[in-house]
PDB file of N, CA and C in Angstrom:
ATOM      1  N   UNK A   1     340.206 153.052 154.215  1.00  0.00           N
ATOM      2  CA  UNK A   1     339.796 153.849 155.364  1.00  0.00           C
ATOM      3  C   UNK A   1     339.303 152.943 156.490  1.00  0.00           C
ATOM      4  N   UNK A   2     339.619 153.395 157.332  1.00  0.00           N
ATOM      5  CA  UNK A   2     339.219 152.785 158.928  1.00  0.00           C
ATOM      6  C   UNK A   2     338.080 153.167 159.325  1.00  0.00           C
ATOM      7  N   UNK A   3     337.331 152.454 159.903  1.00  0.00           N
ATOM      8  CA  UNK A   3     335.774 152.735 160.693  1.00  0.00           C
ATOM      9  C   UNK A   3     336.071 152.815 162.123  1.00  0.00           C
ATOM     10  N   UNK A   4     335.562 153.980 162.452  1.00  0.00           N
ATOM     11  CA  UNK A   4     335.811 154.161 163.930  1.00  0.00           C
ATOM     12  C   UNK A   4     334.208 155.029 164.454  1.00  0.00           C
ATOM     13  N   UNK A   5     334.279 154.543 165.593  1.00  0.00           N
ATOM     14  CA  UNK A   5     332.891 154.836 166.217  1.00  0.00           C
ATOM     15  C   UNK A   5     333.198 156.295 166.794  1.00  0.00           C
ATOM     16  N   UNK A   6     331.540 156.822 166.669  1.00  0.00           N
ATOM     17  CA  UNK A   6     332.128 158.718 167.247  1.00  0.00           C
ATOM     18  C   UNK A   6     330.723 158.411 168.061  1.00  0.00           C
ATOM     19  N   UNK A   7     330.600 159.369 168.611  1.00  0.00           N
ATOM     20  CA  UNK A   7     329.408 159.459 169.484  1.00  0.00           C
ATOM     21  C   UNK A   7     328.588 160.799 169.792  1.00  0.00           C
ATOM     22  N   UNK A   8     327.725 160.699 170.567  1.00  0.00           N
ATOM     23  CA  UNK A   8     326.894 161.878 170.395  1.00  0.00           C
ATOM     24  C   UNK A   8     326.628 162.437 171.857  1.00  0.00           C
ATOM     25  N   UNK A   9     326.591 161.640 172.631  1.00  0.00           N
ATOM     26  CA  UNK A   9     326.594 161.424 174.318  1.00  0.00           C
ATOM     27  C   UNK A   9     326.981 162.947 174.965  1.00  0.00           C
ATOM     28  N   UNK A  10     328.497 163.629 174.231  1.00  0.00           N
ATOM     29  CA  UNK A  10     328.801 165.205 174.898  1.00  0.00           C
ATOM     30  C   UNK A  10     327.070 166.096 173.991  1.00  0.00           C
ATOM     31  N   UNK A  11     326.565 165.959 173.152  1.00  0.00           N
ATOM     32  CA  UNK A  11     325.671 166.973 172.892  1.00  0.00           C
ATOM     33  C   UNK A  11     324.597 166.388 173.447  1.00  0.00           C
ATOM     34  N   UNK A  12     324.366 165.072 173.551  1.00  0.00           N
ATOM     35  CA  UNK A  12     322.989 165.039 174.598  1.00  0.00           C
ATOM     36  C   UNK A  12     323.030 165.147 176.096  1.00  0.00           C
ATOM     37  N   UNK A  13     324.119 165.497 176.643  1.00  0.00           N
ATOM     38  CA  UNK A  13     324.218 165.607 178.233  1.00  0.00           C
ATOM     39  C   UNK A  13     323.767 167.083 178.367  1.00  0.00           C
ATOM     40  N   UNK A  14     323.493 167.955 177.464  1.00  0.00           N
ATOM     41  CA  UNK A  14     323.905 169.341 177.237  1.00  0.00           C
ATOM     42  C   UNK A  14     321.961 169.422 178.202  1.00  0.00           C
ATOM     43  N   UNK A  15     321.698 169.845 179.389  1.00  0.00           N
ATOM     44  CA  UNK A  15     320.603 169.665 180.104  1.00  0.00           C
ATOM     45  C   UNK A  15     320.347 168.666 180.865  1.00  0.00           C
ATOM     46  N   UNK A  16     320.621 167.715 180.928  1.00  0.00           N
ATOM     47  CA  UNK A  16     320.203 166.503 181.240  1.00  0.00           C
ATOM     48  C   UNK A  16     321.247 166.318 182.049  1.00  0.00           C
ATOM     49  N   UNK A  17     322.534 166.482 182.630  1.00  0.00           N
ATOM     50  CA  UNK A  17     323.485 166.544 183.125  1.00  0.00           C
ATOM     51  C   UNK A  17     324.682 168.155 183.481  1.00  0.00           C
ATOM     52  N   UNK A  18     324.253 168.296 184.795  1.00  0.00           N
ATOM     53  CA  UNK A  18     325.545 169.903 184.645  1.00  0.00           C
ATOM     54  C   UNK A  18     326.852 169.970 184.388  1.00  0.00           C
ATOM     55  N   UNK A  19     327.193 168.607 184.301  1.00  0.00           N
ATOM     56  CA  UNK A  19     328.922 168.594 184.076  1.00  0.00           C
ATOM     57  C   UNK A  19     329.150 167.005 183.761  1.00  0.00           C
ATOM     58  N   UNK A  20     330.740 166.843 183.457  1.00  0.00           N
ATOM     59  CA  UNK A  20     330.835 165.700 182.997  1.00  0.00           C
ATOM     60  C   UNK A  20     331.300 165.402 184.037  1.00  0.00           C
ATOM     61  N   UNK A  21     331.280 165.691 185.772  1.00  0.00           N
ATOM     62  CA  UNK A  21     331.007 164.279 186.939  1.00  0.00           C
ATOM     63  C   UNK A  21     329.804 164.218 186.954  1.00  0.00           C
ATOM     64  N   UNK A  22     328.711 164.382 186.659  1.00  0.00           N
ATOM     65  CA  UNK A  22     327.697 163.771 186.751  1.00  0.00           C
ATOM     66  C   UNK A  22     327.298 163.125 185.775  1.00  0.00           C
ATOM     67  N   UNK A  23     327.579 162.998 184.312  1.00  0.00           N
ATOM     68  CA  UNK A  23     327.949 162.271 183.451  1.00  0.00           C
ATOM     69  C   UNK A  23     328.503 160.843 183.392  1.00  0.00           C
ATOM     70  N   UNK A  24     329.481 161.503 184.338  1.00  0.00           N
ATOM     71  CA  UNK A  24     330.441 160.095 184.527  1.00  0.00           C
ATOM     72  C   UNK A  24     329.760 159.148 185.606  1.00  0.00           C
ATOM     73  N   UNK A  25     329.186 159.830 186.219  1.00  0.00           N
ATOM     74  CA  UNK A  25     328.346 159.642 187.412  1.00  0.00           C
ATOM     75  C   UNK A  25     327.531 158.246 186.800  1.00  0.00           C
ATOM     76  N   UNK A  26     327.148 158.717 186.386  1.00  0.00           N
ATOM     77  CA  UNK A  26     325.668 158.323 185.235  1.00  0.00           C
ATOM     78  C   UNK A  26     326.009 156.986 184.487  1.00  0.00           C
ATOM     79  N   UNK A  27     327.210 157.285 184.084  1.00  0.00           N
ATOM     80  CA  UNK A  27     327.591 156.296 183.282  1.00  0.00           C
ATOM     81  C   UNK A  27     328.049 154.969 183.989  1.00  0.00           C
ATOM     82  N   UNK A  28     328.873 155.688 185.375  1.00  0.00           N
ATOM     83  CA  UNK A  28     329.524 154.595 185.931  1.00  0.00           C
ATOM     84  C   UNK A  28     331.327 154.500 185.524  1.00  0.00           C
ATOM     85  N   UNK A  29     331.880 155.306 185.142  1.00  0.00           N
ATOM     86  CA  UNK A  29     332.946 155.501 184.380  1.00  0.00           C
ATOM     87  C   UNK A  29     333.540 156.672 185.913  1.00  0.00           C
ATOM     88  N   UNK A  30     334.756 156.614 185.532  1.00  0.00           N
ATOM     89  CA  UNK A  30     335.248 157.653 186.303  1.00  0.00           C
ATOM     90  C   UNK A  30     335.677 159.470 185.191  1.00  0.00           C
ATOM     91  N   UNK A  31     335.375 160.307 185.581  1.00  0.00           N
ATOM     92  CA  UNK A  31     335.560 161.560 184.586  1.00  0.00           C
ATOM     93  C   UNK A  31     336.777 161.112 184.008  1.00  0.00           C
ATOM     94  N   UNK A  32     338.189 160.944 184.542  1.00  0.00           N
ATOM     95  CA  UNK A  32     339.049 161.026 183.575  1.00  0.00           C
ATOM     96  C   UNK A  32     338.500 160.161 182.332  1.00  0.00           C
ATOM     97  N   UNK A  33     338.156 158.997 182.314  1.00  0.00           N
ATOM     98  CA  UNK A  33     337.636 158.069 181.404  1.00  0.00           C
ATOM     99  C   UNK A  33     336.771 159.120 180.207  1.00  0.00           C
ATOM    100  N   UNK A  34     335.838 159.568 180.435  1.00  0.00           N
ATOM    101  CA  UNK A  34     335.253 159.849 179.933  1.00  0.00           C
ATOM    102  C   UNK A  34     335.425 161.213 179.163  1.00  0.00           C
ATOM    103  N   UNK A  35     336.479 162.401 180.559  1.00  0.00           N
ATOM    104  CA  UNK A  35     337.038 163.489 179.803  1.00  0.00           C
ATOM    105  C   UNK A  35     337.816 162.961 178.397  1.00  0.00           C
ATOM    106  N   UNK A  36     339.015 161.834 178.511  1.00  0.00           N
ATOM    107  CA  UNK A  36     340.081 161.762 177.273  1.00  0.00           C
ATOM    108  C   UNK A  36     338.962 160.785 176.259  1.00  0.00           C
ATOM    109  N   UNK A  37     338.076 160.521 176.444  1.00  0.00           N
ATOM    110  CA  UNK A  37     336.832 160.007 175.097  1.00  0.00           C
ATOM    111  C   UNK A  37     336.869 161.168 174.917  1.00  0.00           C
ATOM    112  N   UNK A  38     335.958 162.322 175.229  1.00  0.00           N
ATOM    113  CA  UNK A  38     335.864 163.106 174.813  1.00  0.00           C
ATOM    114  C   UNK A  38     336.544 164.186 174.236  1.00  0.00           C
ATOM    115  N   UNK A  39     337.675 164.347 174.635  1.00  0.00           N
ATOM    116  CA  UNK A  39     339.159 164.674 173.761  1.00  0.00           C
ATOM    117  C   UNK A  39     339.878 164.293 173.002  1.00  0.00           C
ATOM    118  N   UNK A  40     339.214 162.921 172.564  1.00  0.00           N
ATOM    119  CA  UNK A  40     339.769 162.104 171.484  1.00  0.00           C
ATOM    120  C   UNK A  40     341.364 161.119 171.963  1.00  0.00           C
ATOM    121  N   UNK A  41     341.453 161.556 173.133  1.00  0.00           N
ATOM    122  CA  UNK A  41     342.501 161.267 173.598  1.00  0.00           C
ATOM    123  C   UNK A  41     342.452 158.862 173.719  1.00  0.00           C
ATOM    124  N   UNK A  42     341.140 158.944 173.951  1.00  0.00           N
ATOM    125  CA  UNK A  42     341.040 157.839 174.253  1.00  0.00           C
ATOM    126  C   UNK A  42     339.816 157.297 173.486  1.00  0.00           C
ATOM    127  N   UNK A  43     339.666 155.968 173.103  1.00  0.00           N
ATOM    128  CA  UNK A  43     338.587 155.482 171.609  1.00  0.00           C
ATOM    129  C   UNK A  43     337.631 154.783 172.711  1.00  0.00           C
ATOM    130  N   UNK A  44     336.370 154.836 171.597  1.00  0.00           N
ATOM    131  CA  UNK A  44     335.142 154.282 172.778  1.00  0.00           C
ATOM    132  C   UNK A  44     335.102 153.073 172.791  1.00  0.00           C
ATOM    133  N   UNK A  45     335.261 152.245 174.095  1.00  0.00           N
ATOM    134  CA  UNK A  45     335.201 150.946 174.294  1.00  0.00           C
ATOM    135  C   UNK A  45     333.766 150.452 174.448  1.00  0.00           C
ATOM    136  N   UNK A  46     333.767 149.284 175.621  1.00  0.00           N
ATOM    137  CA  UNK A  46     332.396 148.507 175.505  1.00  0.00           C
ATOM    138  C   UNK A  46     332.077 149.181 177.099  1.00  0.00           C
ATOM    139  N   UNK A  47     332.873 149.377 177.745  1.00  0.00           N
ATOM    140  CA  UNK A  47     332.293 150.457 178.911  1.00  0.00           C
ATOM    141  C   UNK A  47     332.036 151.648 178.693  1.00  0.00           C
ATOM    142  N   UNK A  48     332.320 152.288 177.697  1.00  0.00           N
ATOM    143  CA  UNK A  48     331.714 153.528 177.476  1.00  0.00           C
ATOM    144  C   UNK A  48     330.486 153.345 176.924  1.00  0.00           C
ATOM    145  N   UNK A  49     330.310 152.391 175.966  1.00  0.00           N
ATOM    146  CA  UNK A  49     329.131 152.155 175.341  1.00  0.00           C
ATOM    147  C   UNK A  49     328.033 151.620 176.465  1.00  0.00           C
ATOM    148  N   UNK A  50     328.385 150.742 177.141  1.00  0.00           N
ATOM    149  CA  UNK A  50     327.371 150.420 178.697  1.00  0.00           C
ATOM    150  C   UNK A  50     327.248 151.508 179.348  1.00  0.00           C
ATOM    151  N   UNK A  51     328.299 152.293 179.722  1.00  0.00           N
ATOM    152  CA  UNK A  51     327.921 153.256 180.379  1.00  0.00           C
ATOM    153  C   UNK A  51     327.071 154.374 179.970  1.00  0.00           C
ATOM    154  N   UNK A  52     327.302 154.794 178.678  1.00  0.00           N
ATOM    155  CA  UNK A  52     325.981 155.544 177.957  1.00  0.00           C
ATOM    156  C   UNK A  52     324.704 155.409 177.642  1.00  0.00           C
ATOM    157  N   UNK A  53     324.322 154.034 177.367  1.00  0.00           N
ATOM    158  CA  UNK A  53     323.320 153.184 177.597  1.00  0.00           C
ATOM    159  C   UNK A  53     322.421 153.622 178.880  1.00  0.00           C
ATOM    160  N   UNK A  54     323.057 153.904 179.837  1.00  0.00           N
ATOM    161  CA  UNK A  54     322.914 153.105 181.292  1.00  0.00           C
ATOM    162  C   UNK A  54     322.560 155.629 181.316  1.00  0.00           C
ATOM    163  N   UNK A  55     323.596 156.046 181.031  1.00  0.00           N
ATOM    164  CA  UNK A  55     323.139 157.390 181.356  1.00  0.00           C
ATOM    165  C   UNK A  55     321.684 158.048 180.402  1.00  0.00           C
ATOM    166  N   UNK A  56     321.713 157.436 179.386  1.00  0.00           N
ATOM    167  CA  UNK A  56     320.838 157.327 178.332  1.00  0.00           C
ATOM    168  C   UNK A  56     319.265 156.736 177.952  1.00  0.00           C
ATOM    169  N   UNK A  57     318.896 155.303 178.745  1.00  0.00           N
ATOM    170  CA  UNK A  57     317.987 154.863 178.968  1.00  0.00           C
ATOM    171  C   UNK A  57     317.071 154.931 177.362  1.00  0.00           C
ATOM    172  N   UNK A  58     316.833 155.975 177.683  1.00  0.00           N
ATOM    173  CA  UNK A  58     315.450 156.222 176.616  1.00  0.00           C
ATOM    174  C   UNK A  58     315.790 156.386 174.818  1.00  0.00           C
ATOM    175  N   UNK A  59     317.408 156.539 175.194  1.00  0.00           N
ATOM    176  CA  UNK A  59     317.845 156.483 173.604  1.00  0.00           C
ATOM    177  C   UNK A  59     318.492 155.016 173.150  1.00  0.00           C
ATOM    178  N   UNK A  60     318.229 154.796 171.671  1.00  0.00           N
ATOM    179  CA  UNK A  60     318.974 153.711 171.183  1.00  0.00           C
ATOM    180  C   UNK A  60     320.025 153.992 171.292  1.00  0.00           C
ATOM    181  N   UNK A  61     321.398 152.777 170.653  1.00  0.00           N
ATOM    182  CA  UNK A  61     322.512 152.945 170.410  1.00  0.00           C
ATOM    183  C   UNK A  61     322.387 153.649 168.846  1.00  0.00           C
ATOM    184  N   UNK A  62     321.911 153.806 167.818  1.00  0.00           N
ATOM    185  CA  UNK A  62     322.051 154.510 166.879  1.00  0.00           C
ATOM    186  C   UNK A  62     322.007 155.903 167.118  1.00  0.00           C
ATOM    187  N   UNK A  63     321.137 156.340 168.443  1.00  0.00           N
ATOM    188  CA  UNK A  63     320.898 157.857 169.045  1.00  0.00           C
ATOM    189  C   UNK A  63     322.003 158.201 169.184  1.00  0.00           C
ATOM    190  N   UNK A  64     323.287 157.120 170.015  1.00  0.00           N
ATOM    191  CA  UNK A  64     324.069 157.427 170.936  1.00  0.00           C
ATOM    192  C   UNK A  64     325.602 157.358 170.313  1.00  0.00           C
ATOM    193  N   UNK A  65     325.523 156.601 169.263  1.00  0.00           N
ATOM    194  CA  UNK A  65     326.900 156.379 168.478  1.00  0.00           C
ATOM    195  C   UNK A  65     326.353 156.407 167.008  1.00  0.00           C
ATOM    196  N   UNK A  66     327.274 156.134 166.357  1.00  0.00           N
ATOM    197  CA  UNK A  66     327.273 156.459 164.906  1.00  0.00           C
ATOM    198  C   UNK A  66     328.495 155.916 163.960  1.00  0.00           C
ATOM    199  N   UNK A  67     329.059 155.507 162.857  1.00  0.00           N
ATOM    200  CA  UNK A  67     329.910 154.961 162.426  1.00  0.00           C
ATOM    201  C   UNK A  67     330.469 156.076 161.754  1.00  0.00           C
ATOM    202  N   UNK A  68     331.954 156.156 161.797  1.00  0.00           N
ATOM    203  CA  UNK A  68     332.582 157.488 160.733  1.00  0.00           C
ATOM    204  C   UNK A  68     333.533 156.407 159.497  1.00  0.00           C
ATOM    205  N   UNK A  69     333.809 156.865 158.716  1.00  0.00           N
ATOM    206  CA  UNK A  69     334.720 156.189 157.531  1.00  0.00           C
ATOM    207  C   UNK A  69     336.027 157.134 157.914  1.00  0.00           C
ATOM    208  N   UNK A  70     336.376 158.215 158.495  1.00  0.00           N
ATOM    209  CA  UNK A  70     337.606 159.206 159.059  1.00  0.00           C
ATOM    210  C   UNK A  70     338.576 158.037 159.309  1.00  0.00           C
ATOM    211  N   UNK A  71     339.848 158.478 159.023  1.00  0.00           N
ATOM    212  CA  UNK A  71     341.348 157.879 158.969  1.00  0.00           C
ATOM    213  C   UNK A  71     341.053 158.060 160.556  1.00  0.00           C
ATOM    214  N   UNK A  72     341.455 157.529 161.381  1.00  0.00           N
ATOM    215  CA  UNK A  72     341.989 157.244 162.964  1.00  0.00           C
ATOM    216  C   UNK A  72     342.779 158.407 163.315  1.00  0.00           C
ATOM    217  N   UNK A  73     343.454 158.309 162.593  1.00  0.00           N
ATOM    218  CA  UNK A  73     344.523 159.328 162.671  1.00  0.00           C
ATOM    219  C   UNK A  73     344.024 160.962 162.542  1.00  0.00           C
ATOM    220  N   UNK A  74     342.614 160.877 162.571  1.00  0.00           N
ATOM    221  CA  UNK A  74     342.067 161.917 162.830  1.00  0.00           C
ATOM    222  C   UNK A  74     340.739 162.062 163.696  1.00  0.00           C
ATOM    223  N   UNK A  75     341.063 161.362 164.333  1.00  0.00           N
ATOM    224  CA  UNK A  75     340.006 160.834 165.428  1.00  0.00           C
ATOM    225  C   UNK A  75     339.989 162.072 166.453  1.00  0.00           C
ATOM    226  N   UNK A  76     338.684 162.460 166.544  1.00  0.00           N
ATOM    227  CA  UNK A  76     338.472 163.704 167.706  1.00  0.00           C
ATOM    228  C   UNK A  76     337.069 163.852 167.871  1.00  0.00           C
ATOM    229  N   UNK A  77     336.888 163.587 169.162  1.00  0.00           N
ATOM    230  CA  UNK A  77     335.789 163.596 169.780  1.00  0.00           C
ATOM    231  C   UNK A  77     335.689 165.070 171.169  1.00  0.00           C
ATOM    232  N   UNK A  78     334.558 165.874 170.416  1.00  0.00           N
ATOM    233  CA  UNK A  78     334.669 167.010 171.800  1.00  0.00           C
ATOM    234  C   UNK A  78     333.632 168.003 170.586  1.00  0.00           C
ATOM    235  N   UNK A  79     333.235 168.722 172.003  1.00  0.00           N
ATOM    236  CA  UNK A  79     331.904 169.999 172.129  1.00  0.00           C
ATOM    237  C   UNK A  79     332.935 170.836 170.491  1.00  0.00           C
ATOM    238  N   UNK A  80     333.885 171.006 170.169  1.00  0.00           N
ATOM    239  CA  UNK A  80     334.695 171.527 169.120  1.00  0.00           C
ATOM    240  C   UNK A  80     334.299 170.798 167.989  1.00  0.00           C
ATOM    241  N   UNK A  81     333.910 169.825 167.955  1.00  0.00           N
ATOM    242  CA  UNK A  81     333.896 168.774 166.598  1.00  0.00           C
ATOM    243  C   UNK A  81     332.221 168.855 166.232  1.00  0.00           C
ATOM    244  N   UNK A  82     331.623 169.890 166.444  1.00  0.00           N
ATOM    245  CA  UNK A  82     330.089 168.937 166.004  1.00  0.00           C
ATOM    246  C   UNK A  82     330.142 169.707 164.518  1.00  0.00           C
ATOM    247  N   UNK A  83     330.717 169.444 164.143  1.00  0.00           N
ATOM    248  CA  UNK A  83     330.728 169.473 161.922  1.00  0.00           C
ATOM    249  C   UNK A  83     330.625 168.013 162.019  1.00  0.00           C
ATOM    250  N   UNK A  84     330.978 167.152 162.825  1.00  0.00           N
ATOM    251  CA  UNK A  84     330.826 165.797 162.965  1.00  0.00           C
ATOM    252  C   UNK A  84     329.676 164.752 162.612  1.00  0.00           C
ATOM    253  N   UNK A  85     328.870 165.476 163.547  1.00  0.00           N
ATOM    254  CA  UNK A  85     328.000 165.219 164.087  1.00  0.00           C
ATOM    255  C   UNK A  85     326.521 165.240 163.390  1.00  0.00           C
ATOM    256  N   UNK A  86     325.827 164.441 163.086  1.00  0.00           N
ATOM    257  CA  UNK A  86     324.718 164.336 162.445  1.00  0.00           C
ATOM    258  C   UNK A  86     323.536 164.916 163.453  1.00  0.00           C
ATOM    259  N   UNK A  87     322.560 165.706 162.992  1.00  0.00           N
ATOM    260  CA  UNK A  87     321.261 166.325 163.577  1.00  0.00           C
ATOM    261  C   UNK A  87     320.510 164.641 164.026  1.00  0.00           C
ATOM    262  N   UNK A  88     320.080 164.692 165.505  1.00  0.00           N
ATOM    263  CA  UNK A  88     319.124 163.991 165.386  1.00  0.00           C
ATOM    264  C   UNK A  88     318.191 164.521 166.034  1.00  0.00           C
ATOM    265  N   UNK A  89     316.662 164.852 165.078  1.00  0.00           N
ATOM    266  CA  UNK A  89     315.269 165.479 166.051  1.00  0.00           C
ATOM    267  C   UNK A  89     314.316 164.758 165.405  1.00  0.00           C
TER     268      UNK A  89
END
């Protein structure tokens, strides 16, 4: 199995941001960038990871990403996927 990074960034914008241009805003990324992350369409690089950082401030990178053991080939990232997604409070 392949290790691929998932993230958490679409459920913490959920207040803290009204949409994903201000998201993107935030990040420094342009929306398309950040829409096809979030559609799984596209895998998280080292600018997404700076850029979340950077929209994020007050959270670690463990807040903000997370490691999956998931085949690639089933890679999907989006507001649809949080069975994904680990509780963090």
């Amino acid at each position: 199995m392949d290790m691929i990074i998932r993230t958490r960034v679409f459920e913490l914008c959920d207040g803290r941001y009204r949409n994903l241009s201000e998201l993107a805003h935030a990040m420094g990324l342009s929306v398309s960038q950040v829409y096809r992350v979030r559609e799984g369409k596209r895998s998280i690089n080292q600018k997404f990871i700076i850029g979340a950082k950077k929209a994020f401030p007050d959270y670690g990178l463990d807040d903000l990403f997370y490691l999956d053991n998931d085949r690639l080939s089933d890679f999907a990232v989006g507001t649809s996927g949080t069975r994904n997604y680990r509780s963090i409070n």
